[in-house]
PDB file of N, CA and C in Angstrom:
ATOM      1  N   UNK A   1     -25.082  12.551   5.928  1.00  0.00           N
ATOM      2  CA  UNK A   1     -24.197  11.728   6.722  1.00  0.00           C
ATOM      3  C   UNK A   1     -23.515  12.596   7.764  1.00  0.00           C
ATOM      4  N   UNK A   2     -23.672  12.404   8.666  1.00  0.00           N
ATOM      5  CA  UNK A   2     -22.950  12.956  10.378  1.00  0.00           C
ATOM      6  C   UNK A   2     -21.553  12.891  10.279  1.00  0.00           C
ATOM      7  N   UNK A   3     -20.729  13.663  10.300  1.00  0.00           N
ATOM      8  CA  UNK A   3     -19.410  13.424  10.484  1.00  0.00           C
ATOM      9  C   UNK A   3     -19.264  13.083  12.376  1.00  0.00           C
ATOM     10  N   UNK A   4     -18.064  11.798  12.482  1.00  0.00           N
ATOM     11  CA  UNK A   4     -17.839  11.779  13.833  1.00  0.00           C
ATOM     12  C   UNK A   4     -16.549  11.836  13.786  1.00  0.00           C
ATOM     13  N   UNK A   5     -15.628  11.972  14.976  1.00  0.00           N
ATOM     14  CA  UNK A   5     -14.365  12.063  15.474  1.00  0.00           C
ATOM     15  C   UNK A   5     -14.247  10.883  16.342  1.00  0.00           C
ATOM     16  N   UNK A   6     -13.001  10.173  15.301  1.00  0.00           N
ATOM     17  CA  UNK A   6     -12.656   8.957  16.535  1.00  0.00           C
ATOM     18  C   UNK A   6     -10.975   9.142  17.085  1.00  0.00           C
ATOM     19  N   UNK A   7     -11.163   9.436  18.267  1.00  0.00           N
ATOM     20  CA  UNK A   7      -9.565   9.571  19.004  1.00  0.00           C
ATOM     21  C   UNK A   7      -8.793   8.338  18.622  1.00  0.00           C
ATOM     22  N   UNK A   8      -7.155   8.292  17.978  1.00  0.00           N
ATOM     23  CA  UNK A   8      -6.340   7.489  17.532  1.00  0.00           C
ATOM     24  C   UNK A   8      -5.286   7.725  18.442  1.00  0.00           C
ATOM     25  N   UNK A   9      -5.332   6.503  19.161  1.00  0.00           N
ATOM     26  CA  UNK A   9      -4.069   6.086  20.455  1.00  0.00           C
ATOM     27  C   UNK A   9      -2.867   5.692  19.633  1.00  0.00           C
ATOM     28  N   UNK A  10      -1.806   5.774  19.138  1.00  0.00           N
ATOM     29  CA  UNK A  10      -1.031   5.579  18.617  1.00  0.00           C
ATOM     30  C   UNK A  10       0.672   5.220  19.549  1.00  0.00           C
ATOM     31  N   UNK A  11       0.563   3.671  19.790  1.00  0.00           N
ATOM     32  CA  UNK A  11       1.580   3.795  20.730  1.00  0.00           C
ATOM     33  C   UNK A  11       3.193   4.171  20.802  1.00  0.00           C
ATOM     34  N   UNK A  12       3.924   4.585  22.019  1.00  0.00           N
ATOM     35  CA  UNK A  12       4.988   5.193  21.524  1.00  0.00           C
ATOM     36  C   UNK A  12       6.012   4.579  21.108  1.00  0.00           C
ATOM     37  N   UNK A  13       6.202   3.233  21.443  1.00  0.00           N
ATOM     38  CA  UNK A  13       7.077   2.372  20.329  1.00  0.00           C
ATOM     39  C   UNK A  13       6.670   1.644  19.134  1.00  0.00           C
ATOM     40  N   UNK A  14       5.364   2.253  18.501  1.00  0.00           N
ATOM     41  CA  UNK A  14       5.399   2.293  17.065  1.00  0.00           C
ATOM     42  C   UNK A  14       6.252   2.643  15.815  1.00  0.00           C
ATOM     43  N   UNK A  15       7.066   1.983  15.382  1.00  0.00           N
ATOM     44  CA  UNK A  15       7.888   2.601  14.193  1.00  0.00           C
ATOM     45  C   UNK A  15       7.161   2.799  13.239  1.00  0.00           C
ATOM     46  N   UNK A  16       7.569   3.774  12.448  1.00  0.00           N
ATOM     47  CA  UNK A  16       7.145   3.824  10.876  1.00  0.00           C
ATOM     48  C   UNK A  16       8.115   2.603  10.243  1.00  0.00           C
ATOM     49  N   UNK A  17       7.898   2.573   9.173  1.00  0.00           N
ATOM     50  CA  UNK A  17       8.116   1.628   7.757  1.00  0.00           C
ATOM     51  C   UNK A  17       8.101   1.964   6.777  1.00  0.00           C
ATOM     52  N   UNK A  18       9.133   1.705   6.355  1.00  0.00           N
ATOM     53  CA  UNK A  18       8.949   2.306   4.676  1.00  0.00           C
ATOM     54  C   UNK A  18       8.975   0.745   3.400  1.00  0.00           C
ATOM     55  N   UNK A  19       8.060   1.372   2.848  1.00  0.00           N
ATOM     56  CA  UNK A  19       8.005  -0.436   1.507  1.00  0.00           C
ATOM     57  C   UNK A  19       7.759   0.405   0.307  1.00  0.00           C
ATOM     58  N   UNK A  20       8.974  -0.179  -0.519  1.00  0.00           N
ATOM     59  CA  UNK A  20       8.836  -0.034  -1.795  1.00  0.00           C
ATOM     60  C   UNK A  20       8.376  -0.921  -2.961  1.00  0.00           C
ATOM     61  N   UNK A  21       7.498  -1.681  -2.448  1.00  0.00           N
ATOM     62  CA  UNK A  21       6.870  -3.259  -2.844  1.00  0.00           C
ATOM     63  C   UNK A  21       5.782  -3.303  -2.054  1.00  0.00           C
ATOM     64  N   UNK A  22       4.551  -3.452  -2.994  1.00  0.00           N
ATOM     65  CA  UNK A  22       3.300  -4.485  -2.647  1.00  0.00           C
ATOM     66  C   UNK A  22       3.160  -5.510  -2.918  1.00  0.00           C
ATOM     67  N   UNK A  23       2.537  -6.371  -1.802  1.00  0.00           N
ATOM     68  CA  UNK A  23       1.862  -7.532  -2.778  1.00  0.00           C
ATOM     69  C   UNK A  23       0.453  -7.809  -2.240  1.00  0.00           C
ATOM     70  N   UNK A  24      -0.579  -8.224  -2.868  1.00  0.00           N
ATOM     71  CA  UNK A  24      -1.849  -8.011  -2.328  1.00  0.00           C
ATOM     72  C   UNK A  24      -2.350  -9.218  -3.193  1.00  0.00           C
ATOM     73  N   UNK A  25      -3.038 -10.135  -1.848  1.00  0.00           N
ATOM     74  CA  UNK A  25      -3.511 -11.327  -2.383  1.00  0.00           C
ATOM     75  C   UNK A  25      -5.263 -11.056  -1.421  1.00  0.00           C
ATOM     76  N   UNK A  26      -6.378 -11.539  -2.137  1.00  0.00           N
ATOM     77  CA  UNK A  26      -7.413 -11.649  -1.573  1.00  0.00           C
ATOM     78  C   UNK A  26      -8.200 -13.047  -1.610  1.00  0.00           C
ATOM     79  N   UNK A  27      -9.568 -13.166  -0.714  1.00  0.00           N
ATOM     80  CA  UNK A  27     -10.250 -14.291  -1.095  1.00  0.00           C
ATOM     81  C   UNK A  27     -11.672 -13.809  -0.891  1.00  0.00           C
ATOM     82  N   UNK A  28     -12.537 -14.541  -0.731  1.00  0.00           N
ATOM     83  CA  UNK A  28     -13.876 -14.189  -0.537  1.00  0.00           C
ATOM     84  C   UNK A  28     -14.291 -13.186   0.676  1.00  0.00           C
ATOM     85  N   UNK A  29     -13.404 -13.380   1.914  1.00  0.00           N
ATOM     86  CA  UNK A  29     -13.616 -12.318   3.055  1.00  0.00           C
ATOM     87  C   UNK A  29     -12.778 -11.378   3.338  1.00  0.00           C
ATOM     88  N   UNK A  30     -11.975 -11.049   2.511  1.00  0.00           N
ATOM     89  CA  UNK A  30     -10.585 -10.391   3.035  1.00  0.00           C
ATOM     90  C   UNK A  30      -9.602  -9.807   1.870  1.00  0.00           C
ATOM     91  N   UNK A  31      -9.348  -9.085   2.083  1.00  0.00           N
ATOM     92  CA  UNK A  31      -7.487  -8.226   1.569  1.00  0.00           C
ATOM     93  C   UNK A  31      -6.367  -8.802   2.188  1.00  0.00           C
ATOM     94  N   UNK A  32      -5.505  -8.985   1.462  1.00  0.00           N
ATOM     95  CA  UNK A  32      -4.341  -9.007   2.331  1.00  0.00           C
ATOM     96  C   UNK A  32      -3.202  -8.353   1.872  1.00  0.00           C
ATOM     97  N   UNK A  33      -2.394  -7.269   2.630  1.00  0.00           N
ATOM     98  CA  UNK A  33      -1.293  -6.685   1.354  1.00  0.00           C
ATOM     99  C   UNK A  33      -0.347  -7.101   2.500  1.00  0.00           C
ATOM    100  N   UNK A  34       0.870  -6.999   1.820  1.00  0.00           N
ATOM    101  CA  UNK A  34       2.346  -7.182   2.327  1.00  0.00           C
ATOM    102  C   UNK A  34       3.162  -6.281   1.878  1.00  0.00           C
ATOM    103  N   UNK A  35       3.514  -5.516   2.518  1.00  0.00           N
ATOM    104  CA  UNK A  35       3.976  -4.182   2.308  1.00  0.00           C
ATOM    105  C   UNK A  35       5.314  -4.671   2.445  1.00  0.00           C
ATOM    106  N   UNK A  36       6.531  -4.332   1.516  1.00  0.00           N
ATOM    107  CA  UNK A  36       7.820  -5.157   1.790  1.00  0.00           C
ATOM    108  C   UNK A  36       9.054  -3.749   1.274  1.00  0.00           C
ATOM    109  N   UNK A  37       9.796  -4.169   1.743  1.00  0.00           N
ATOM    110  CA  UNK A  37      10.874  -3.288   1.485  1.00  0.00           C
ATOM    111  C   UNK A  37      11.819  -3.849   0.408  1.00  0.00           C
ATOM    112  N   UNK A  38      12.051  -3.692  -0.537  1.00  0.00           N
ATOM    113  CA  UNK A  38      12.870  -4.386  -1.891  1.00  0.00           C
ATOM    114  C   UNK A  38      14.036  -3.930  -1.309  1.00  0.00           C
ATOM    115  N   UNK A  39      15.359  -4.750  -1.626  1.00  0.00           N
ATOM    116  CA  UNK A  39      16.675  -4.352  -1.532  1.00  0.00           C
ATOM    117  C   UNK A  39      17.016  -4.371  -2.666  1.00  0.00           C
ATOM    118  N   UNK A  40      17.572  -2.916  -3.253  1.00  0.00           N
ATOM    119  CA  UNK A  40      18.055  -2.140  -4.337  1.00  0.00           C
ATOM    120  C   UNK A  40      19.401  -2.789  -4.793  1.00  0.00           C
ATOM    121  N   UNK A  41      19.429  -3.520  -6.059  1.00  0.00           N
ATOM    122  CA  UNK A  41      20.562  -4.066  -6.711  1.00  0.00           C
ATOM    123  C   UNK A  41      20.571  -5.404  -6.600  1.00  0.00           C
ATOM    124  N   UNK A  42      19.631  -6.268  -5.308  1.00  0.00           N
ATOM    125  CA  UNK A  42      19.170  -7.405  -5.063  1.00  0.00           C
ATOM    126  C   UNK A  42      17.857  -8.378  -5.786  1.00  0.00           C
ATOM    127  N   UNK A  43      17.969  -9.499  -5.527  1.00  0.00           N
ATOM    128  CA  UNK A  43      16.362 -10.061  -6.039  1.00  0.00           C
ATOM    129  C   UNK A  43      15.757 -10.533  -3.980  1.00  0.00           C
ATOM    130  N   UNK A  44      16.030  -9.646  -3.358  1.00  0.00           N
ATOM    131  CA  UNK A  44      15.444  -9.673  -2.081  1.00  0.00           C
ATOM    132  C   UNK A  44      14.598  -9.085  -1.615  1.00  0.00           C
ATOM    133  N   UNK A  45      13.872  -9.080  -0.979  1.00  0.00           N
ATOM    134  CA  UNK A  45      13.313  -8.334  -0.165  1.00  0.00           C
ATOM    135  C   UNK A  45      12.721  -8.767   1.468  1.00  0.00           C
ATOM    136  N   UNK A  46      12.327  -7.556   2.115  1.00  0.00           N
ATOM    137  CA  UNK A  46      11.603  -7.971   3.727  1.00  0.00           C
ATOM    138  C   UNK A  46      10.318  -7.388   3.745  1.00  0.00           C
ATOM    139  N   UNK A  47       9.535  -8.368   4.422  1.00  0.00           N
ATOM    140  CA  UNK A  47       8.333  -7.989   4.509  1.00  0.00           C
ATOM    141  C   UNK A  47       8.383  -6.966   5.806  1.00  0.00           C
ATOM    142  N   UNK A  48       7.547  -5.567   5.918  1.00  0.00           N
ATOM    143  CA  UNK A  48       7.565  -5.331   6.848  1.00  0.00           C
ATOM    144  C   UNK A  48       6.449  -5.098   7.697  1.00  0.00           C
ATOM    145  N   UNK A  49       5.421  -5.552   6.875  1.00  0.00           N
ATOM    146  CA  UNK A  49       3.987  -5.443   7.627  1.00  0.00           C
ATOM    147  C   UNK A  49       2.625  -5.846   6.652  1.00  0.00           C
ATOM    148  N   UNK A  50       2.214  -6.440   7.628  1.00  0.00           N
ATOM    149  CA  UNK A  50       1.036  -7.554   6.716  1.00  0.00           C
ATOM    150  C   UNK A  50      -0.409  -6.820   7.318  1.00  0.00           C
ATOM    151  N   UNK A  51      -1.398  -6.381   6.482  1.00  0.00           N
ATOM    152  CA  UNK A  51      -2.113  -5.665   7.005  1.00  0.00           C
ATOM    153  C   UNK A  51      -3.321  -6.711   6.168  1.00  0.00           C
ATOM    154  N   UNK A  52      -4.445  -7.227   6.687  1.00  0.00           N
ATOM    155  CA  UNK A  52      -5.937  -7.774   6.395  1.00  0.00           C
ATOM    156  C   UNK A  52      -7.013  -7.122   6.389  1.00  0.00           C
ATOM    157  N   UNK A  53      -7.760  -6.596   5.525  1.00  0.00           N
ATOM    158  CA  UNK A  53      -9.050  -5.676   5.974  1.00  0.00           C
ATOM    159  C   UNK A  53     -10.014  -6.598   4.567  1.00  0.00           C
ATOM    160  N   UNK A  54     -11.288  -6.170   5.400  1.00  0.00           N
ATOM    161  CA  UNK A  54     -12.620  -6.382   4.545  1.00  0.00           C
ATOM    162  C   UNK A  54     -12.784  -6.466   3.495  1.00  0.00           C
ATOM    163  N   UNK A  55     -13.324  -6.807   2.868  1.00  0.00           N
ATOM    164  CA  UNK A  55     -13.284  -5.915   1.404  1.00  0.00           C
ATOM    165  C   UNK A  55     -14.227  -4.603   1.100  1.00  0.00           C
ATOM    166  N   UNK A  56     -15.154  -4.597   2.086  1.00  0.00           N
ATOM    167  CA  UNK A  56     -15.405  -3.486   2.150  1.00  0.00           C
ATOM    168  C   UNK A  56     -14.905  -2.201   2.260  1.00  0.00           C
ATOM    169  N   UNK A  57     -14.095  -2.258   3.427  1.00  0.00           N
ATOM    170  CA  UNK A  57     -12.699  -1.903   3.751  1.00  0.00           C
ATOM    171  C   UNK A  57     -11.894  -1.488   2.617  1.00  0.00           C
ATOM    172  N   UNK A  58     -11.468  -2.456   2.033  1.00  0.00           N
ATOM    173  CA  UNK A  58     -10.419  -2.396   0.698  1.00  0.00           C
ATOM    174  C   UNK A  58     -10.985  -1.552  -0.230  1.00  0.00           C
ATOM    175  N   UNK A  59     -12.500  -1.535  -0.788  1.00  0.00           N
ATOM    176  CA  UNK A  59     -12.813  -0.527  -1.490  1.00  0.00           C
ATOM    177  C   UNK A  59     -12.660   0.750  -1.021  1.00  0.00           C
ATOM    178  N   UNK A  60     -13.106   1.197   0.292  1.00  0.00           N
ATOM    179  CA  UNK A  60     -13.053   2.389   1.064  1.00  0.00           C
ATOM    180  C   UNK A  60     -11.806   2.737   0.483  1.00  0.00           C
ATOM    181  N   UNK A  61     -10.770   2.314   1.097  1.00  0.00           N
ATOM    182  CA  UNK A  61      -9.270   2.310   0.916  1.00  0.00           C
ATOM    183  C   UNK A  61      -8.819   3.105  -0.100  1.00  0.00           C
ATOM    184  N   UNK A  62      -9.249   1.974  -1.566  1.00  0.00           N
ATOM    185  CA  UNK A  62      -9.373   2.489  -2.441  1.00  0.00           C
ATOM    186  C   UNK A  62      -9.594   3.630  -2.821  1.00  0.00           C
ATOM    187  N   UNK A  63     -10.997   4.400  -2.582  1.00  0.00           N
ATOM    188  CA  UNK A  63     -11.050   5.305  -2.804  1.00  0.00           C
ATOM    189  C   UNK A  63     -10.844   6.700  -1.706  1.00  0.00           C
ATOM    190  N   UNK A  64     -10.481   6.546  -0.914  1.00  0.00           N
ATOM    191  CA  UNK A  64     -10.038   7.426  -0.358  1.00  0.00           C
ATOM    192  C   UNK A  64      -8.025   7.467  -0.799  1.00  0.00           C
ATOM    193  N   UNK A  65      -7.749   6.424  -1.334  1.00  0.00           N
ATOM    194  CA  UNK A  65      -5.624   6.880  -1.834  1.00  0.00           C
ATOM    195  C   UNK A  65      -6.296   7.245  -2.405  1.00  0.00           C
ATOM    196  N   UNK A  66      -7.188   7.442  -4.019  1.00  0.00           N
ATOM    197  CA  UNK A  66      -7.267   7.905  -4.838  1.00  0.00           C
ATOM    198  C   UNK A  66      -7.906   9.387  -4.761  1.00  0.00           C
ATOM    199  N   UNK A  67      -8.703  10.061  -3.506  1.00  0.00           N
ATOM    200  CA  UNK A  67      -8.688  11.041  -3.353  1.00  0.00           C
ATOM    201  C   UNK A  67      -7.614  11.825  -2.845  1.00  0.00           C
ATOM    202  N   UNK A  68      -6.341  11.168  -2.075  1.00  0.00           N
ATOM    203  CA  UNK A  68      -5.724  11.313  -1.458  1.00  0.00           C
ATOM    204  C   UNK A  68      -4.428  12.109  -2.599  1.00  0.00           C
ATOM    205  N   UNK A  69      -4.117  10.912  -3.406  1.00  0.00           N
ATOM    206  CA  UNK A  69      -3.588  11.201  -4.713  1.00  0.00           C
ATOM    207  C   UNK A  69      -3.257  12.555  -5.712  1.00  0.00           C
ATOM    208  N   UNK A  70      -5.217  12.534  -5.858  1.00  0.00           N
ATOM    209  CA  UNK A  70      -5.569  14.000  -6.355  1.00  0.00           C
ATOM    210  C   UNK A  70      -5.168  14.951  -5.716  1.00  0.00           C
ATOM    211  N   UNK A  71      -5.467  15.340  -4.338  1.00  0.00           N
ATOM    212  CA  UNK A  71      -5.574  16.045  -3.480  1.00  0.00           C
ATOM    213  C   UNK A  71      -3.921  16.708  -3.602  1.00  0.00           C
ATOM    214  N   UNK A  72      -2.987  14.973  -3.222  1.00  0.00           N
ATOM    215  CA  UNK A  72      -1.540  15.773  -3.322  1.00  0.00           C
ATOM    216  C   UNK A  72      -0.926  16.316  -4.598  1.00  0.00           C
ATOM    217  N   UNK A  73      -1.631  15.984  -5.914  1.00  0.00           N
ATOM    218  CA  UNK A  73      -1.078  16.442  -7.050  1.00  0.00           C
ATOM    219  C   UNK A  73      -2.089  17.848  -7.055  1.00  0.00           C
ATOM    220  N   UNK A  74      -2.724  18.105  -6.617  1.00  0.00           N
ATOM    221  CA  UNK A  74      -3.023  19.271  -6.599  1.00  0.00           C
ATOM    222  C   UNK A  74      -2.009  20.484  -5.521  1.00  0.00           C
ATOM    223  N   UNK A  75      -1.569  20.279  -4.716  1.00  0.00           N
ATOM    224  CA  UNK A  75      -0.846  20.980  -4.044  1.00  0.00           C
ATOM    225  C   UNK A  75       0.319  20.944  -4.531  1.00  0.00           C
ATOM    226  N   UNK A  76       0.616  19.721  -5.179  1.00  0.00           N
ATOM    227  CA  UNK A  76       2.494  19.495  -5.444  1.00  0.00           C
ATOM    228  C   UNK A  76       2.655  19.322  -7.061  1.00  0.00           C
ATOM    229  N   UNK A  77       2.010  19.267  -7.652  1.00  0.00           N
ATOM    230  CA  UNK A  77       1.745  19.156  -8.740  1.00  0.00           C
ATOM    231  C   UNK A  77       1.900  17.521  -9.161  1.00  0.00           C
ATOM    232  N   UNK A  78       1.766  16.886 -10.972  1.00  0.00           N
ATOM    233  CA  UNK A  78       1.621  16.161 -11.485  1.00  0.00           C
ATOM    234  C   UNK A  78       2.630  14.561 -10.634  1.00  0.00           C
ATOM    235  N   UNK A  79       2.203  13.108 -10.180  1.00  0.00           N
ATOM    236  CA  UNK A  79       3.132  12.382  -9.748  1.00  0.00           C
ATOM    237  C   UNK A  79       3.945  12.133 -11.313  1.00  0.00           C
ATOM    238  N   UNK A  80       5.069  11.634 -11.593  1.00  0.00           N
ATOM    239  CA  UNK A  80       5.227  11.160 -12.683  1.00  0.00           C
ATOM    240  C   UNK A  80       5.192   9.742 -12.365  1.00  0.00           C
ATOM    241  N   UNK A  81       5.103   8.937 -13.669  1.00  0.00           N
ATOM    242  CA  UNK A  81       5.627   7.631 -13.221  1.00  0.00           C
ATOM    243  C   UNK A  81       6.008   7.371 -14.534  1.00  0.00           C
ATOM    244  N   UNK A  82       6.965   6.455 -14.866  1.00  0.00           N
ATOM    245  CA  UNK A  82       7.413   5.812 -15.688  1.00  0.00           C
ATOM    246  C   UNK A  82       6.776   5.193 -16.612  1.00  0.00           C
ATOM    247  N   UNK A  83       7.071   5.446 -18.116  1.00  0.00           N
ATOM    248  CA  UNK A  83       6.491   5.419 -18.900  1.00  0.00           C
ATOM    249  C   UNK A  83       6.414   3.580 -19.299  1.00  0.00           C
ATOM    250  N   UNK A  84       5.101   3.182 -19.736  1.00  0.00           N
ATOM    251  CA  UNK A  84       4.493   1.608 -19.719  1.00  0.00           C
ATOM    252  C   UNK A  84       5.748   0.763 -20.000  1.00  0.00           C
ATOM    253  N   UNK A  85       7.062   1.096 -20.975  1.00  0.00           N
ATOM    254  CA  UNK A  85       7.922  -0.007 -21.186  1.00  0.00           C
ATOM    255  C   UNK A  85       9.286   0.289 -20.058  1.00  0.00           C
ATOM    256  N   UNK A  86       9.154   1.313 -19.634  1.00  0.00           N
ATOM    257  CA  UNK A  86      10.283   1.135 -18.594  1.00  0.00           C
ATOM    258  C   UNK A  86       9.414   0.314 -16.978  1.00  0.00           C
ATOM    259  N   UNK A  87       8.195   0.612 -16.777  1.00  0.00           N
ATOM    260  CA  UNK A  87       7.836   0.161 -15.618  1.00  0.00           C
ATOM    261  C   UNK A  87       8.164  -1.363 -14.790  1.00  0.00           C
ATOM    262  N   UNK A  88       8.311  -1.426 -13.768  1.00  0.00           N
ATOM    263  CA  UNK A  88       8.617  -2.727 -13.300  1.00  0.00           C
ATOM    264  C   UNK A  88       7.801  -3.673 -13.880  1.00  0.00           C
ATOM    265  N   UNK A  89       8.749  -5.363 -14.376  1.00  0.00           N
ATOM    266  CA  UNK A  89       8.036  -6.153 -14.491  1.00  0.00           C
ATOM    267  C   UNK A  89       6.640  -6.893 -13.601  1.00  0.00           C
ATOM    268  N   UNK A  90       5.437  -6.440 -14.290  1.00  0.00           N
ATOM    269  CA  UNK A  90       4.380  -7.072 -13.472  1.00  0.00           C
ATOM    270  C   UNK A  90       4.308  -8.533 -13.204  1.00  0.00           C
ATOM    271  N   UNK A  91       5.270  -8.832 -13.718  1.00  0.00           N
ATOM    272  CA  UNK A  91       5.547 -10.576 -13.369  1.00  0.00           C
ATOM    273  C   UNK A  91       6.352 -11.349 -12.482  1.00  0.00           C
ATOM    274  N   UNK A  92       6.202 -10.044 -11.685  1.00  0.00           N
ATOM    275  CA  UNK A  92       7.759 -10.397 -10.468  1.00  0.00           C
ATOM    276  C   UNK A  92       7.057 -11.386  -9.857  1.00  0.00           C
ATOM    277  N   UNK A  93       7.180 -12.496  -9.703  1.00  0.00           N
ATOM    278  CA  UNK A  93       7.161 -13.444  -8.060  1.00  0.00           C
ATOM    279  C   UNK A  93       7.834 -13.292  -6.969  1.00  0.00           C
ATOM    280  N   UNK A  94       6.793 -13.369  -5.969  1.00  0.00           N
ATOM    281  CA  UNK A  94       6.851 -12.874  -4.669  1.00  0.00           C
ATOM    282  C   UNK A  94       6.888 -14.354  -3.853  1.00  0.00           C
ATOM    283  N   UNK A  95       8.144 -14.741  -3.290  1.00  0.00           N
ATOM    284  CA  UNK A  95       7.838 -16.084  -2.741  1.00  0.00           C
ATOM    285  C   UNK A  95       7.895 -15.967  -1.009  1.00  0.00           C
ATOM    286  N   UNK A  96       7.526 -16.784  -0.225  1.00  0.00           N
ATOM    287  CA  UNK A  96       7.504 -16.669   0.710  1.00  0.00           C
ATOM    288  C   UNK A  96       6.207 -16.147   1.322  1.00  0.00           C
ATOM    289  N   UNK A  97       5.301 -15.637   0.714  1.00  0.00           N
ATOM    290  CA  UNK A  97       3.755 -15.545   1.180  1.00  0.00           C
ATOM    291  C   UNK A  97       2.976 -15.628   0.444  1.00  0.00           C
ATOM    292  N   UNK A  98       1.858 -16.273   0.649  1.00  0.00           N
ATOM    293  CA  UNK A  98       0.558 -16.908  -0.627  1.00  0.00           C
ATOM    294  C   UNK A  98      -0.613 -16.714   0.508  1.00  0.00           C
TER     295      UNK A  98
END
C-alpha cells in the first residue's frame, strides 16, 4: 500500500471543543456521534458538534483511536478508568437527538 499526503486547510476561525459525553446513534448508511459537553453537578448538557461518517469510515475510526490509545499509553503510561461499579450509568438518556 502507497502511502500519500493529503494537505489539511484548517480554517482560522475554527474553534476547538471540548465534550465530555458521547452519543452515537447509527443506521444502515451512516454513524452519527454527538459529541456534547455535560454540565458538572447538572442533568444538562450542549451538544457541540455532530459529526456523520460511513460506516466504513466508523470502523477505520475505530481502529485507528485504538491504535492511537496504545500508542499514548505507551509514552504516558497506563489510562486508568474507573472501576465497572463506579462507572457512569450506561443508561443515561440523551434527549433532544435521535
Amino acid at each position: 500500500m502507497t502511502k500519500r499526503e493529503i494537505a489539511v486547510n484548517i480554517p482560522s476561525d475554527l474553534d476547538p471543543v471540548y465534550a465530555n459525553r458521547i452519543q452515537v446513534a447509527y443506521k444502515d448508511d451512516e454513524f452519527t456521534f454527538v459529541f456534547l459537553h455535560e454540565i458538572p453537578g447538572t442533568n444538562q448538557a450542549r451538544a457541540k458538534s455532530i459529526v456523520s461518517i460511513s460506516p466504513k469510515h466508523a470502523k477505520n475510526f475505530s481502529q485507528v483511536l485504538q491504535k492511537s490509545v496504545k500508542d499514548f499509553e505507551g509514552k504516558f503510561g497506563e489510562i486508568k478508568t474507573e472501576a465497572p461499579e463506579k462507572q457512569e450509568d450506561p443508561n443515561v438518556t440523551i434527549r433532544g437527538y435521535s
